[in-house]
C-alpha atoms as a PDB file:
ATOM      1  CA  UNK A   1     138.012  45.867  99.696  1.00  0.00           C
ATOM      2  CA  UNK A   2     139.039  45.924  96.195  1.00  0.00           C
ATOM      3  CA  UNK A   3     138.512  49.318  95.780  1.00  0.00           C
ATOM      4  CA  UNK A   4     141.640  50.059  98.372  1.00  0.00           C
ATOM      5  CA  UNK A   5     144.015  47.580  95.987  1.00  0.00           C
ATOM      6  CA  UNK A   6     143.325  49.063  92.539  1.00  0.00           C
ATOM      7  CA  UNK A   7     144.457  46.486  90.267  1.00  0.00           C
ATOM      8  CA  UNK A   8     147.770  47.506  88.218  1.00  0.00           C
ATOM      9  CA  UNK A   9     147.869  48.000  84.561  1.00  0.00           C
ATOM     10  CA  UNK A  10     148.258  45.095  82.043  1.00  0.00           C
ATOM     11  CA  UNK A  11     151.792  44.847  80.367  1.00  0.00           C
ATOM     12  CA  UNK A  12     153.509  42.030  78.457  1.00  0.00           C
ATOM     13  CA  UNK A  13     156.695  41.101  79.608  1.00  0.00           C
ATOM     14  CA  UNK A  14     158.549  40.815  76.261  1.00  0.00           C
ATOM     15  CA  UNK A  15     161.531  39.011  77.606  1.00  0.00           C
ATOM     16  CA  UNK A  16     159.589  36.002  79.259  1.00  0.00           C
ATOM     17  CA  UNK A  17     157.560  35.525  76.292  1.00  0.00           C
ATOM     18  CA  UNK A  18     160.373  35.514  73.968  1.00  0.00           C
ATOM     19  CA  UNK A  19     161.997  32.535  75.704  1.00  0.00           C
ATOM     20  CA  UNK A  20     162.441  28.844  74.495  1.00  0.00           C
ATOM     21  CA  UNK A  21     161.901  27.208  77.514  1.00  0.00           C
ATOM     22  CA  UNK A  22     158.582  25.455  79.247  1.00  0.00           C
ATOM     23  CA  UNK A  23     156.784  27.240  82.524  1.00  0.00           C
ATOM     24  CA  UNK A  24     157.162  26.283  84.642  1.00  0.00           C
ATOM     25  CA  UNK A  25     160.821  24.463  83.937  1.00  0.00           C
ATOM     26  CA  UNK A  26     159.162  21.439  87.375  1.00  0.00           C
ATOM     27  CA  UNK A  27     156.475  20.064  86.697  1.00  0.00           C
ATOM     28  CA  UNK A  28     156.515  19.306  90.910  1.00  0.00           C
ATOM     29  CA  UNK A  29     157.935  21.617  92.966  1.00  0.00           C
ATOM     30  CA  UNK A  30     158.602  21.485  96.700  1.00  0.00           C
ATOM     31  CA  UNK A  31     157.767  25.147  97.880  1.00  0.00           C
ATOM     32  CA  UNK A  32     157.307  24.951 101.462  1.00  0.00           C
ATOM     33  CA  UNK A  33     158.725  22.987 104.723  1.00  0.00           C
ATOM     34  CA  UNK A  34     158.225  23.440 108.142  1.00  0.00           C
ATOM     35  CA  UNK A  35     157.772  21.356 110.947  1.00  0.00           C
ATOM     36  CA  UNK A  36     153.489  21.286 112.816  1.00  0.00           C
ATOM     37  CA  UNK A  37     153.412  19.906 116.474  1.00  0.00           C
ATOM     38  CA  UNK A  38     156.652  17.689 115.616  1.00  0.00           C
ATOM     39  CA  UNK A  39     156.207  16.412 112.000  1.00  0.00           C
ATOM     40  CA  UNK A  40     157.604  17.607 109.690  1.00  0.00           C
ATOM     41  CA  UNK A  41     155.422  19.058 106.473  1.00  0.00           C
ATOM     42  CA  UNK A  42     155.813  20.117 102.744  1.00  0.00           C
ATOM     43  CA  UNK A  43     153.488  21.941 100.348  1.00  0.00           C
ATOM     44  CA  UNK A  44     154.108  20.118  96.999  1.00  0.00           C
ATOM     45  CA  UNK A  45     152.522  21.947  93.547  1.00  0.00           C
ATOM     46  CA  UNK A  46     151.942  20.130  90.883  1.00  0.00           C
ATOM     47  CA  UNK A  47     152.074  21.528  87.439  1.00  0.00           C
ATOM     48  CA  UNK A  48     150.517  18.551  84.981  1.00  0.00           C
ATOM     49  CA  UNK A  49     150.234  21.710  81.998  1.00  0.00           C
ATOM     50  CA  UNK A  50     153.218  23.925  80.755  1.00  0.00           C
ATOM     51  CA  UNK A  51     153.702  26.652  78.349  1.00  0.00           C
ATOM     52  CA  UNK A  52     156.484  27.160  75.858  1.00  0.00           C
ATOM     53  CA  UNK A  53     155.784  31.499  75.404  1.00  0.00           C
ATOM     54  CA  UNK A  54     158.501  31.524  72.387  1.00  0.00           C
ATOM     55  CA  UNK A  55     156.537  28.351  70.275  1.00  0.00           C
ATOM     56  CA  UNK A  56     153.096  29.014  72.272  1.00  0.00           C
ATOM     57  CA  UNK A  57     152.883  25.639  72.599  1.00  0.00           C
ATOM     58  CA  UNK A  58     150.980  24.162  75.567  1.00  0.00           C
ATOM     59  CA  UNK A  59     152.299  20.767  77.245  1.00  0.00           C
ATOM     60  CA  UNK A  60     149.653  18.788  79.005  1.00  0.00           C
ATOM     61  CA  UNK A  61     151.181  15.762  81.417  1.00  0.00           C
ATOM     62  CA  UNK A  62     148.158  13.152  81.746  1.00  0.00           C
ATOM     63  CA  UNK A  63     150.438  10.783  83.656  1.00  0.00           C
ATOM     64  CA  UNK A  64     152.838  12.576  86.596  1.00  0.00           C
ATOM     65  CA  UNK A  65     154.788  10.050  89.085  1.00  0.00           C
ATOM     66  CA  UNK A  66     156.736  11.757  92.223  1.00  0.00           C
ATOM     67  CA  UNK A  67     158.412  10.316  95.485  1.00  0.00           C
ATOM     68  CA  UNK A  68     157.773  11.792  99.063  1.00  0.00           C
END
């Protein structure tokens, strides 16, 4: 029940936004591995947009290539 999880008060986090950099830095990331009844899995996230907070520029990927 949302009412037991009150959500938390909105507040800019000056340092991240004040950064020259693109969010997230992989466009794929490998977050997870484990192994399910002997084989062995990953979660892979894919990131095809990324924001640059300092410029406020927005980079959209149309075209993303990756190996497993």
């Amino acid at each position: 029940d949302r009412e037991d999880y009150p959500t938390p008060p909105f507040t800019i986090d000056r340092q991240f936004y004040s950064q020259n950099v693109r969010y997230p830095e992989e466009i794929v990331q490998i977050t997870t591995t484990g192994v399910i009844r002997g084989v062995a899995v990953a979660r892979i996230e894919v990131f095809p947009i990324q924001y640059n907070p300092a410029t406020r520029q927005l980079t959209a990927h149309s075209n993303i290539k990756f190996k497993i």
